[in-house]
Protein backbone atom coordinates (compact mmCIF):
# COMPACT_ATOMS: atom_id res chain seq x y z
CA UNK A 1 39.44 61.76 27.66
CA UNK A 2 36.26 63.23 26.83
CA UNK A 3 32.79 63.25 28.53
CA UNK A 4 31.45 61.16 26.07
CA UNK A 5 34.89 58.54 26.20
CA UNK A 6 33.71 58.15 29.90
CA UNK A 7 30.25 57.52 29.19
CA UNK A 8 30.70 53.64 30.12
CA UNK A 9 33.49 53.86 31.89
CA UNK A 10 32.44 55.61 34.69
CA UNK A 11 34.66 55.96 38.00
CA UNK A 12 35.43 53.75 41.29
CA UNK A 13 36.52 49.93 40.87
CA UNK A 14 39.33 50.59 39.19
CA UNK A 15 41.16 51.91 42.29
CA UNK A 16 41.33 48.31 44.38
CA UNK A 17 43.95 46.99 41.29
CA UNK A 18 45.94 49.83 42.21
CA UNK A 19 45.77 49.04 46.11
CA UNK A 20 46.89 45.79 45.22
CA UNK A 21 50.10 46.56 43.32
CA UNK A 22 51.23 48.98 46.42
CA UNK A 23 50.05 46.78 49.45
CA UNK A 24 51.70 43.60 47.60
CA UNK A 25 54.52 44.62 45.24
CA UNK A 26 54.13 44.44 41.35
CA UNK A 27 55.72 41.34 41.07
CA UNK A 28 53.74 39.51 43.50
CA UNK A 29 50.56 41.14 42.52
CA UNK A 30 49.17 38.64 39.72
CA UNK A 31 49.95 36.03 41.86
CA UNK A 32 48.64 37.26 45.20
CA UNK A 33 45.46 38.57 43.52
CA UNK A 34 44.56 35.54 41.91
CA UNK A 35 45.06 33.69 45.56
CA UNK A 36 42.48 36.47 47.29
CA UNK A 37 40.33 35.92 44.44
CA UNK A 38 40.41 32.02 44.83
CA UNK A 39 39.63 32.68 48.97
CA UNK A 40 37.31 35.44 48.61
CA UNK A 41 34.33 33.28 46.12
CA UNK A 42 32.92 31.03 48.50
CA UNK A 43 29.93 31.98 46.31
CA UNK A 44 31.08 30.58 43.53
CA UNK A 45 28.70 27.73 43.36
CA UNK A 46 25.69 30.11 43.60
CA UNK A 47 27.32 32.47 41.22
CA UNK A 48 27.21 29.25 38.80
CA UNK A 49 24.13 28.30 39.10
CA UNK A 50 22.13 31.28 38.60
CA UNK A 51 24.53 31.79 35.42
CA UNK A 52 22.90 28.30 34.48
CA UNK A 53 19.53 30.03 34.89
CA UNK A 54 20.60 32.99 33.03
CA UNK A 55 22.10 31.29 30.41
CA UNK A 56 18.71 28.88 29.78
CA UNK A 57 17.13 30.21 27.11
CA UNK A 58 20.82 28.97 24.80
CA UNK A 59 23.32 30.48 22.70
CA UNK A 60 23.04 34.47 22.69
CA UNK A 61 23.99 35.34 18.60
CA UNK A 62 24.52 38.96 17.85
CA UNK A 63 22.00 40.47 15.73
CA UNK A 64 23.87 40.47 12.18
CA UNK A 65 23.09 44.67 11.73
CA UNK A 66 24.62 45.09 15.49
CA UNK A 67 21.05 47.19 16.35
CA UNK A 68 20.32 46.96 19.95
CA UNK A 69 16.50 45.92 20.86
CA UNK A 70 14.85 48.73 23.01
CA UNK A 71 13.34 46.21 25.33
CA UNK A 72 16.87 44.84 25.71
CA UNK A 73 18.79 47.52 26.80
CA UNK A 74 16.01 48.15 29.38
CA UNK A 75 17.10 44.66 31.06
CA UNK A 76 21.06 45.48 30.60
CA UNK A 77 19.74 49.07 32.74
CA UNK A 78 18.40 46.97 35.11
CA UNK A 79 20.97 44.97 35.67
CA UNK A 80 23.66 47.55 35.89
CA UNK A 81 21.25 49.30 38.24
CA UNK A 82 21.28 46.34 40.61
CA UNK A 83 24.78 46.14 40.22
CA UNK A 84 25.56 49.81 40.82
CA UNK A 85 23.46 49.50 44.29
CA UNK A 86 26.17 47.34 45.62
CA UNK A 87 29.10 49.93 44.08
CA UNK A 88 27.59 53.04 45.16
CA UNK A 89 26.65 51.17 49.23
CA UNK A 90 31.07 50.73 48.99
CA UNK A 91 32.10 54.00 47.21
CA UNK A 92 32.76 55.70 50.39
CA UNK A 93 35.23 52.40 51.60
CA UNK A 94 36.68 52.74 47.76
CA UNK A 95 37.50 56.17 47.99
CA UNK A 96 39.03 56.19 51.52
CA UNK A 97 41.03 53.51 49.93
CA UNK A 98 42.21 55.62 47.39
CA UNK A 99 43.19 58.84 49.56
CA UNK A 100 45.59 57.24 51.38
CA UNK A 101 49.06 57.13 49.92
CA UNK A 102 49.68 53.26 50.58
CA UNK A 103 47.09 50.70 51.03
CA UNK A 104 47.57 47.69 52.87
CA UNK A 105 46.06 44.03 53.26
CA UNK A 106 43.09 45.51 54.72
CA UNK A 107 41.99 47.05 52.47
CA UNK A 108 43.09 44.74 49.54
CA UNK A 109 40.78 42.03 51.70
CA UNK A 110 38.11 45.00 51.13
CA UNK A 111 38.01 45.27 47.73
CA UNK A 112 38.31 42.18 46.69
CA UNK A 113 35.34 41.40 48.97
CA UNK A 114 33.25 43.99 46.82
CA UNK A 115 33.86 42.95 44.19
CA UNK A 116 32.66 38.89 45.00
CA UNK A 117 29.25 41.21 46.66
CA UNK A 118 29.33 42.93 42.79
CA UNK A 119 29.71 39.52 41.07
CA UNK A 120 26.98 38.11 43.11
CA UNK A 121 24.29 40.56 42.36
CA UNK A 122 25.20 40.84 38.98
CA UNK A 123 24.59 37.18 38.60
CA UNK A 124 21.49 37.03 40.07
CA UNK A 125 19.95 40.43 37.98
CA UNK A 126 21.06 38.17 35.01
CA UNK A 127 19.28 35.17 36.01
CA UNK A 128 16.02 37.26 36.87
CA UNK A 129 16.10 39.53 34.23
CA UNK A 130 16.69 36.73 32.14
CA UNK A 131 19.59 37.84 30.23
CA UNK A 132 22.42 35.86 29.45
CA UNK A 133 25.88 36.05 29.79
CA UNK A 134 26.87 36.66 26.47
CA UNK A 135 24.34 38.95 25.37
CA UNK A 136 25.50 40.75 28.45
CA UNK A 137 28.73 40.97 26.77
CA UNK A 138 27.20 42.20 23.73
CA UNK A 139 25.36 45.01 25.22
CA UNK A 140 28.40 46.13 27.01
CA UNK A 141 30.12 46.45 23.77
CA UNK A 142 27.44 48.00 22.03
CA UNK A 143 27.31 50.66 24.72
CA UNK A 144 30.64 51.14 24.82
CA UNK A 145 30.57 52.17 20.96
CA UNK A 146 27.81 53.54 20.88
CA UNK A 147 29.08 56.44 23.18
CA UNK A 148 31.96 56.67 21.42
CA UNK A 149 30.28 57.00 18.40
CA UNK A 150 27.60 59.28 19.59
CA UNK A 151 30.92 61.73 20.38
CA UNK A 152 32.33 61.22 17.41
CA UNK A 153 29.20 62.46 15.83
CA UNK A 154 28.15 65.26 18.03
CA UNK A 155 31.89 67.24 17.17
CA UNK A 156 31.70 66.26 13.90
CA UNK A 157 28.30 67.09 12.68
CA UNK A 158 26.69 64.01 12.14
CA UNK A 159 29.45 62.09 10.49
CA UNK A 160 30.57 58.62 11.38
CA UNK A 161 33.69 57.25 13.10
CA UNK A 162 35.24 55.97 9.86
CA UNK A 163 34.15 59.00 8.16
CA UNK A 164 36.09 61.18 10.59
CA UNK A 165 38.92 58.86 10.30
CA UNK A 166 39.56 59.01 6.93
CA UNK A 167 38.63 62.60 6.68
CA UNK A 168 42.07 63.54 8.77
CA UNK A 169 44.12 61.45 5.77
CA UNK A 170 41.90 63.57 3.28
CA UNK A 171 43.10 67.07 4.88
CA UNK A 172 46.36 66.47 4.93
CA UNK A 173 46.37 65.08 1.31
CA UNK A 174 44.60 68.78 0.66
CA UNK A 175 46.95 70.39 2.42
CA UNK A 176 50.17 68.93 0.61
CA UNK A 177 48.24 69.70 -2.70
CA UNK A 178 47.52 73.45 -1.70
CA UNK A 179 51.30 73.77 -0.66
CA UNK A 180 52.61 72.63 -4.37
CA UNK A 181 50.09 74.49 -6.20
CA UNK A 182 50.78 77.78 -4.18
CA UNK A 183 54.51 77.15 -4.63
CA UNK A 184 53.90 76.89 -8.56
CA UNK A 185 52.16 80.06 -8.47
CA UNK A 186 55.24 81.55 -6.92
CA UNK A 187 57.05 80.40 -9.35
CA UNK A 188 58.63 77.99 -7.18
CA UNK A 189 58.20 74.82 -9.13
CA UNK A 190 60.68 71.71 -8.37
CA UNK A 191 62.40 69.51 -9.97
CA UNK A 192 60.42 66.67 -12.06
CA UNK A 193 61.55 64.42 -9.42
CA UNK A 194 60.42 66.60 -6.34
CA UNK A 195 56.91 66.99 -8.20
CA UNK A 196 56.64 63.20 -8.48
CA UNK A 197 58.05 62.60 -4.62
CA UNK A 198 54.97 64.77 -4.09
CA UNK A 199 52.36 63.35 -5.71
CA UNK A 200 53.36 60.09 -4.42
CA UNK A 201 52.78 61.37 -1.30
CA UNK A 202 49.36 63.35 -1.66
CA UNK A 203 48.19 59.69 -3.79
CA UNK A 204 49.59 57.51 -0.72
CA UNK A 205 47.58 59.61 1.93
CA UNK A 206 44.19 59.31 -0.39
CA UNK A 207 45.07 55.89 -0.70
CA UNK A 208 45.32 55.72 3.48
CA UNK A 209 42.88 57.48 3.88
CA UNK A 210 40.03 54.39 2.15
CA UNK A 211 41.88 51.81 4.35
CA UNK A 212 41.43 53.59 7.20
CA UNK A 213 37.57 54.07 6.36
CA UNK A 214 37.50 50.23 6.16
CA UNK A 215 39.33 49.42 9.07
CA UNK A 216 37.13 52.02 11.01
CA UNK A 217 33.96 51.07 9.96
CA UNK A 218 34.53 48.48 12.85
CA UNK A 219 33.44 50.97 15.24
CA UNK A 220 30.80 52.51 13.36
CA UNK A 221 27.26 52.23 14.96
CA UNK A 222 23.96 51.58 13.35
CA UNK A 223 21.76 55.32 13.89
CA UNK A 224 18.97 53.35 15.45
CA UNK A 225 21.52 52.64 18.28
CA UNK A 226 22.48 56.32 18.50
CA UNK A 227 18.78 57.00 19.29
CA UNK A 228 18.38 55.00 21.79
CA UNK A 229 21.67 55.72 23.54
CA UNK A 230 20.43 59.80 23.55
CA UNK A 231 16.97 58.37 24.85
CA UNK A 232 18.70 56.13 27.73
CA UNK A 233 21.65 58.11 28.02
CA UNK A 234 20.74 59.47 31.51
CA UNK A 235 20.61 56.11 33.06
CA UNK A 236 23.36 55.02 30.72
CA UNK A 237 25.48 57.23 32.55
CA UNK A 238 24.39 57.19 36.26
CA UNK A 239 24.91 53.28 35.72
CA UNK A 240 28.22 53.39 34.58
CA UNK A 241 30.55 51.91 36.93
CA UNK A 242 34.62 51.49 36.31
CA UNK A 243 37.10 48.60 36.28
CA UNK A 244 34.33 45.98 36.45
CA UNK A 245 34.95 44.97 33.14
CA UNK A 246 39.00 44.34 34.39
CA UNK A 247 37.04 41.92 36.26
CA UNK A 248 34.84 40.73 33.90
CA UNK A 249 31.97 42.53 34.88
C-alpha cells in the first residue's frame, strides 16, 4: 500500500481486534466482543446526548458536486485532533499490546476501554464543534478519496482515477493491435477467423475499457477537493488514526 493509500488510514487501533481474536478464540470473538462492548459504555447515555446536540442543526445532505467546504474540513481537523489526543495518550499501552505474541483479557479489557475514552471525546468535539454525525461520515469519505485520488494523480500526471482505469484497458487493446499489425508485416497473417478472434478481442477491451471509466468515476474527486487536501494535508495526516472506522469512528 502506498503512502498516499495510508493517508487516512493511519496506524494503531486496529491492533486491539487482533488481541481479541487470540485472547478469546475466533469463534467466540464476535460474541465476546460485543459483550465487552455492552459492559465497557457506561457512557452511553452521555455519548447520546451530546450526539443529540451535535445532530441539532437536522439532516446533514451531501453537497450534490461532492466539494468539501474549507471551513468544514477545519471542524472535521478539529475533531480528529481531539480524538487523536486520546489515541496518541494510549499508543504506548497499544503497542505493548501488540509486541507480545498472545494477548490476554487484560489487555482486551484495555482496549476496549480506549476505545469507549475515543468514542467519548469524539462525541463531545462533535457536539462543540457543531458537526453532525452524518456529515462526519461524509467528510471521512471525502478524505478517504480524496487521498486516493490525490495518488492517483500525482503518478499519473494529473489524470483522474477513472481516467487511469480505463487507460490500462486502452494499453492492452494497443498492445494486441501492435502485435497483429507487426505479425502482418512479417508476413505472418492468420487465418480470416484468427484475424476476427482478434479484433473481437482488441473491440471488447475498448469496449471495457468506457465501462470501467463509468464505473470509476465513483471515486473520482472534484479538483477543488484536491486543493484543499494538499493545503491540509499535513494535519490530514498527523490526524489520521486506524481501525476507528471498524468501530465506527
Amino acid at each position: 500500500m502506498t503512502t498516499g493509500a495510508k493517508v487516512a488510514i493511519g496506524c494503531g487501533v486496529v491492533l486491539i481486534l487482533g488481541i481479541i481474536v487470540v485472547a478469546v478464540g475466533v469463534g467466540g470473538a464476535a460474541y465476546w466482543a460485543k459483550g465487552k462492548m455492552d459492559d465497557f459504555t457506561g457512557n452511553e447515555s452521555q455519548i447520546e446526548e451530546l450526539h443529540k446536540k451535535a445532530n441539532a442543526s437536522g439532516p446533514f445532505e451531501a453537497p450534490a458536486d461532492g466539494i468539501i467546504r474549507e471551513d468544514r474540513l477545519v471542524k472535521f481537523l478539529e475533531i480528529r485532533k481531539r480524538v487523536f489526543a486520546v489515541y496518541e495518550k494510549n499508543r504506548p499501552a497499544l503497542e505493548a499490546m501488540n509486541q507480545k505474541k498472545q494477548g490476554d483479557f487484560g489487555d482486551v479489557t484495555k482496549g476496549f476501554s480506549v476505545i469507549n475514552d475515543i468514542r467519548i471525546a469524539q462525541a463531545q468535539a462533535l457536539a462543540d464543534v457543531g458537526m453532525s454525525e452524518d456529515e462526519y461520515r461524509f467528510m471521512v469519505e471525502q478524505v478517504y478519496k480524496t487521498a486516493w485520488a490525490a495518488e492517483v494523480t500525482k503518478n499519473s500526471g494529473g489524470k483522474s482515477v477513472s481516467d487511469v482505469t480505463a487507460e490500462s484497458y486502452t494499453k492492452m487493446a494497443e498492445q494486441m493491435e501492435k502485435a497483429r499489425d507487426a505479425n502482418r508485416k512479417q508476413g505472418a497473417s492468420g487465418t480470416p477467423e484468427t484475424d476476427a478472434d482478434v479484433q473481437k478481442g482488441i473491440d471488447d477491451l475498448r469496449k471495457q475499457a468506457e465501462e470501467a471509466r463509468e464505473s470509476a468515476k465513483s471515486m473520482d474527486v472534484p479538483p477543488q477537493n484536491l486543493e484543499l487536501f494538499k493545503k491540509y494535508e499535513a494535519d490530514i495526516k498527523k490526524y489520521a488514526m486506524s481501525g476507528l472506522e471498524l468501530f465506527g469512528l
